[in-house]
C-alpha atoms as a PDB file:
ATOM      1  CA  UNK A   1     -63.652   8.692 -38.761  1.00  0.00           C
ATOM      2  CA  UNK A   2     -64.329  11.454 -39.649  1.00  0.00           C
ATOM      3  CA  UNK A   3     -66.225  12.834 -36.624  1.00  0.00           C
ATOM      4  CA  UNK A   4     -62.951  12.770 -34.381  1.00  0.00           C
ATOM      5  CA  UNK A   5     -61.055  16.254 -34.621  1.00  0.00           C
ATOM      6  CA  UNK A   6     -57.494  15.693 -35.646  1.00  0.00           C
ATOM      7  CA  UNK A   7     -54.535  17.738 -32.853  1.00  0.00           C
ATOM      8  CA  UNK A   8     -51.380  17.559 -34.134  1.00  0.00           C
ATOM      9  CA  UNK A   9     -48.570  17.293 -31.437  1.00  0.00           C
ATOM     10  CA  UNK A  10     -47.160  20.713 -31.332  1.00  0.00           C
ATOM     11  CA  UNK A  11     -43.816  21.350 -29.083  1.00  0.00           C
ATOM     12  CA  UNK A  12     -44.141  22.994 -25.929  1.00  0.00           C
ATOM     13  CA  UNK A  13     -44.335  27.848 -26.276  1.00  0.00           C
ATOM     14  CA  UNK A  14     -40.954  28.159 -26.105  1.00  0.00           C
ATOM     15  CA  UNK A  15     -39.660  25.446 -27.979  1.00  0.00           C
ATOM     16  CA  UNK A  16     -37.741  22.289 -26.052  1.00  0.00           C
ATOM     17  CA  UNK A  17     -34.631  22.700 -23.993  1.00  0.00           C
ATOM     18  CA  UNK A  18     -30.625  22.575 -25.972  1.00  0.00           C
ATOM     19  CA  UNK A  19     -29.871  18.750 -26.395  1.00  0.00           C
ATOM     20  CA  UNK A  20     -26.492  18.267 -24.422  1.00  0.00           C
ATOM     21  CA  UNK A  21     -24.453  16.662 -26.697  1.00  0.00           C
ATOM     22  CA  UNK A  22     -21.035  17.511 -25.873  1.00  0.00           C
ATOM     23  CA  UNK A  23     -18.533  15.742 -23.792  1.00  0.00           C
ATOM     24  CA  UNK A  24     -18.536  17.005 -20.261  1.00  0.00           C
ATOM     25  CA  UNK A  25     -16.146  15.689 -17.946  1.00  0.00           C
ATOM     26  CA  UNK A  26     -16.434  16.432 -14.315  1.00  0.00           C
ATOM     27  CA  UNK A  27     -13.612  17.056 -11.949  1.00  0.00           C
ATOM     28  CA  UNK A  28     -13.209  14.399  -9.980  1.00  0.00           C
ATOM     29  CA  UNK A  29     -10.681  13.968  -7.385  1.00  0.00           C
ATOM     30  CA  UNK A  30      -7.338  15.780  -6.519  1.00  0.00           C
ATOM     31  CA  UNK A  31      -5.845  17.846  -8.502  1.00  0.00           C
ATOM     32  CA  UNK A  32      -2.117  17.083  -9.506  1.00  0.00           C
ATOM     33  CA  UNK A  33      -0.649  20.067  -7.027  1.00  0.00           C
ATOM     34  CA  UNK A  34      -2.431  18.689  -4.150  1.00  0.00           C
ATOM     35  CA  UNK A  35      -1.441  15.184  -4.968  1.00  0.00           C
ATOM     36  CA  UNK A  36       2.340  16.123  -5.171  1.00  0.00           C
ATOM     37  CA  UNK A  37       2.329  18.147  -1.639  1.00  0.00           C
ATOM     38  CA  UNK A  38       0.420  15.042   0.347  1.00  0.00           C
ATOM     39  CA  UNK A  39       3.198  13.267  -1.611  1.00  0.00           C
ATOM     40  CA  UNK A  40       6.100  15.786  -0.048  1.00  0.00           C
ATOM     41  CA  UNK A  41       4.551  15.994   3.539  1.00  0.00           C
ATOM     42  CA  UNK A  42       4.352  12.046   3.793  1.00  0.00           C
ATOM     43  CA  UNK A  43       8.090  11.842   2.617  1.00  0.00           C
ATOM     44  CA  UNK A  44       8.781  14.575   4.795  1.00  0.00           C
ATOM     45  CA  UNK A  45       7.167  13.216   8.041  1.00  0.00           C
ATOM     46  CA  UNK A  46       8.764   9.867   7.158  1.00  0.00           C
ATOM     47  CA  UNK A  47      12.378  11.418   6.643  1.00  0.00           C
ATOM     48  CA  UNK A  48      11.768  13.137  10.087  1.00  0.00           C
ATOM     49  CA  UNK A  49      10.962   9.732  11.499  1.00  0.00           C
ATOM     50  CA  UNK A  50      13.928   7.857  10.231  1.00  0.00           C
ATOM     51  CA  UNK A  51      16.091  10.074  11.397  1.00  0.00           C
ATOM     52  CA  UNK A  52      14.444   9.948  14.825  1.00  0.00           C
ATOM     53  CA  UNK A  53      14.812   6.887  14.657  1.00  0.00           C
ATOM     54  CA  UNK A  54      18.362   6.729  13.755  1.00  0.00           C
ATOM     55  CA  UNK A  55      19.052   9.079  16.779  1.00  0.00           C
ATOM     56  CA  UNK A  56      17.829   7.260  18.845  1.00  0.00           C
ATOM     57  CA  UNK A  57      19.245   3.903  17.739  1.00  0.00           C
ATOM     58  CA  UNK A  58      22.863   5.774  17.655  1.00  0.00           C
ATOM     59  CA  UNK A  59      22.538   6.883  21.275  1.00  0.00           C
ATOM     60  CA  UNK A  60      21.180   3.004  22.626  1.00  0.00           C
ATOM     61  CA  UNK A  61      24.305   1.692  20.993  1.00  0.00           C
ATOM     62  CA  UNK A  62      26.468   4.418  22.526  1.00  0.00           C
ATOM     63  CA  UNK A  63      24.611   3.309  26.345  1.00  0.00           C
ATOM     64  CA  UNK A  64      25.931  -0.281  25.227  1.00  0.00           C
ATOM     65  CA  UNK A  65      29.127   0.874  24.751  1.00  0.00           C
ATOM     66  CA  UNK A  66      29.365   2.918  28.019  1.00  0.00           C
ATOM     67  CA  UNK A  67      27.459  -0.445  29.820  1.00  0.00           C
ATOM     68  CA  UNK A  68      30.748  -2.299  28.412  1.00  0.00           C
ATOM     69  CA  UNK A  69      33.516   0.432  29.449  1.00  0.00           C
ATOM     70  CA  UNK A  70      31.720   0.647  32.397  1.00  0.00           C
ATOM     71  CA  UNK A  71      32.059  -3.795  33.332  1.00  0.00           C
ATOM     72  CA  UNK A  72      35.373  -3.332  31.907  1.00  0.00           C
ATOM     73  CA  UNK A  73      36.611  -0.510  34.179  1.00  0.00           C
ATOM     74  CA  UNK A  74      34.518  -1.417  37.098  1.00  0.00           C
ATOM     75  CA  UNK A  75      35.464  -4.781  37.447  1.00  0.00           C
ATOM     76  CA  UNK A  76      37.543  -4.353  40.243  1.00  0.00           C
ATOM     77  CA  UNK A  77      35.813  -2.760  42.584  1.00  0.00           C
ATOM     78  CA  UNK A  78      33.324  -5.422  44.853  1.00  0.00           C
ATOM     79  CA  UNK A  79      29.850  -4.868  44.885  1.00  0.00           C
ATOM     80  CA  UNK A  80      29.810  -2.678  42.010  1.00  0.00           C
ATOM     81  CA  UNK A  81      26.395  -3.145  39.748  1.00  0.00           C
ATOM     82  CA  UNK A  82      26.488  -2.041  36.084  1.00  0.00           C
ATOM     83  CA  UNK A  83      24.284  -0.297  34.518  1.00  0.00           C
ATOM     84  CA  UNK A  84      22.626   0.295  37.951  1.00  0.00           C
ATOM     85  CA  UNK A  85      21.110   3.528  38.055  1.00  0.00           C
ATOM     86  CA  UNK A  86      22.719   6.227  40.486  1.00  0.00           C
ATOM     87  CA  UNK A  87      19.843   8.323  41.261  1.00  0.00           C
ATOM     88  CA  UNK A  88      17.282   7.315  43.934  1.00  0.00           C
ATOM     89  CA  UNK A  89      14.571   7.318  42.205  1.00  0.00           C
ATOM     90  CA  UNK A  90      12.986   4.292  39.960  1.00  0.00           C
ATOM     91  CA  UNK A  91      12.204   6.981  37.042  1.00  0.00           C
ATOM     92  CA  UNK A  92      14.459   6.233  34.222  1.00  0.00           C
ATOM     93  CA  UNK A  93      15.965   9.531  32.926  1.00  0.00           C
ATOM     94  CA  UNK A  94      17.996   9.878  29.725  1.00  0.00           C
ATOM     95  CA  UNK A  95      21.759  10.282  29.797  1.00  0.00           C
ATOM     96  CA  UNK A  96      22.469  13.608  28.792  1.00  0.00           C
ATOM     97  CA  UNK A  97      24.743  14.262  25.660  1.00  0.00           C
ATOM     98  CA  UNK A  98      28.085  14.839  27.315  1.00  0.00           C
ATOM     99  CA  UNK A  99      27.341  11.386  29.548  1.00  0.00           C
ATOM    100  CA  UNK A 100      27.142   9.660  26.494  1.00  0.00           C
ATOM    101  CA  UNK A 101      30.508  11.014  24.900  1.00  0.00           C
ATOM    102  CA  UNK A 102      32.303  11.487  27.890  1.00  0.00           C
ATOM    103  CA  UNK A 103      35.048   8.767  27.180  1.00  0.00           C
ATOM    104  CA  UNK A 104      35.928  10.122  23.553  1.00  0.00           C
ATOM    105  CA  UNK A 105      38.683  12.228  22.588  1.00  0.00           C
ATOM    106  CA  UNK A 106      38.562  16.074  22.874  1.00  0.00           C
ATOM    107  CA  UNK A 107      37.748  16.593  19.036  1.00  0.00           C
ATOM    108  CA  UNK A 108      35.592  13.834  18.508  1.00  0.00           C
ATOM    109  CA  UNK A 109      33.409  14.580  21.947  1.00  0.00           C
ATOM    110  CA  UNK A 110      32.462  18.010  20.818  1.00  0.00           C
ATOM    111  CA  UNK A 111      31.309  17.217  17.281  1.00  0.00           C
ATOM    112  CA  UNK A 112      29.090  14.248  18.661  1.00  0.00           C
ATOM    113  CA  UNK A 113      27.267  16.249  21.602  1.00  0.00           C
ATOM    114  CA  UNK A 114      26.449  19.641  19.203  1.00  0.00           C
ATOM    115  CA  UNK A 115      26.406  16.792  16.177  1.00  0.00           C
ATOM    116  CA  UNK A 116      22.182  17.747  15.847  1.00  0.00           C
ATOM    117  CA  UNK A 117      22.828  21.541  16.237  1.00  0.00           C
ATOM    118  CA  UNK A 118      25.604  21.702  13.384  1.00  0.00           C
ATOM    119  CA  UNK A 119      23.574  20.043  10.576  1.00  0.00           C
ATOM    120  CA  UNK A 120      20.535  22.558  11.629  1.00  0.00           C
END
């Protein structure tokens, strides 16, 4: 036994490399900020949407009211279609604002034709 050499294990010149023994957490994800603005815009595109929405629902009941007034006065006269359009032309174009509110009082007519440009 005695004829082998004996090499101790020595550590690398330089010694080893620092032991990582501390907690590190990566970032993951989104941070809170950016969480809460995608949170705003989505409310904020929705809210724009609903009351799109709600526009646009208030002014198809207001073309079934006028469809009604309109049997209702109409109903006299022979021949007379309703709801027929009066332009010659099969495009279907939106009443304007003052069509819609036409048959309301003075008061009420004005506040429901500039009803979007006084809550702007």
């Amino acid at each position: 036994m005695s004829s082998v050499p004996y090499k101790q294990d020595m550590p690398p010149k330089g010694g080893y490399g620092p032991i990582a023994y501390k907690r590190h957490i990566p970032n993951r994800g989104v941070s809170g900020y950016m969480m809460f603005l995608g949170c705003a815009g989505a409310m904020t595109i929705g809210m724009i949407g609903l009351a799109y929405s709600n526009r646009l629902r208030s002014k198809l009941l207001a073309m079934k009211r006028l469809r009604d007034e309109e049997a209702e006065i109409m109903s006299d006269v022979p021949g007379w279609v309703v709801g027929e359009s009066v332009y010659n032309s099969e495009r279907w174009v939106w009443p304007s604002n003052e069509e819609f509110y036409n048959l309301l009082a003075k008061k009420d007519r004005f506040s429901k034709i500039h009803e979007y440009y006084l809550h702007v």
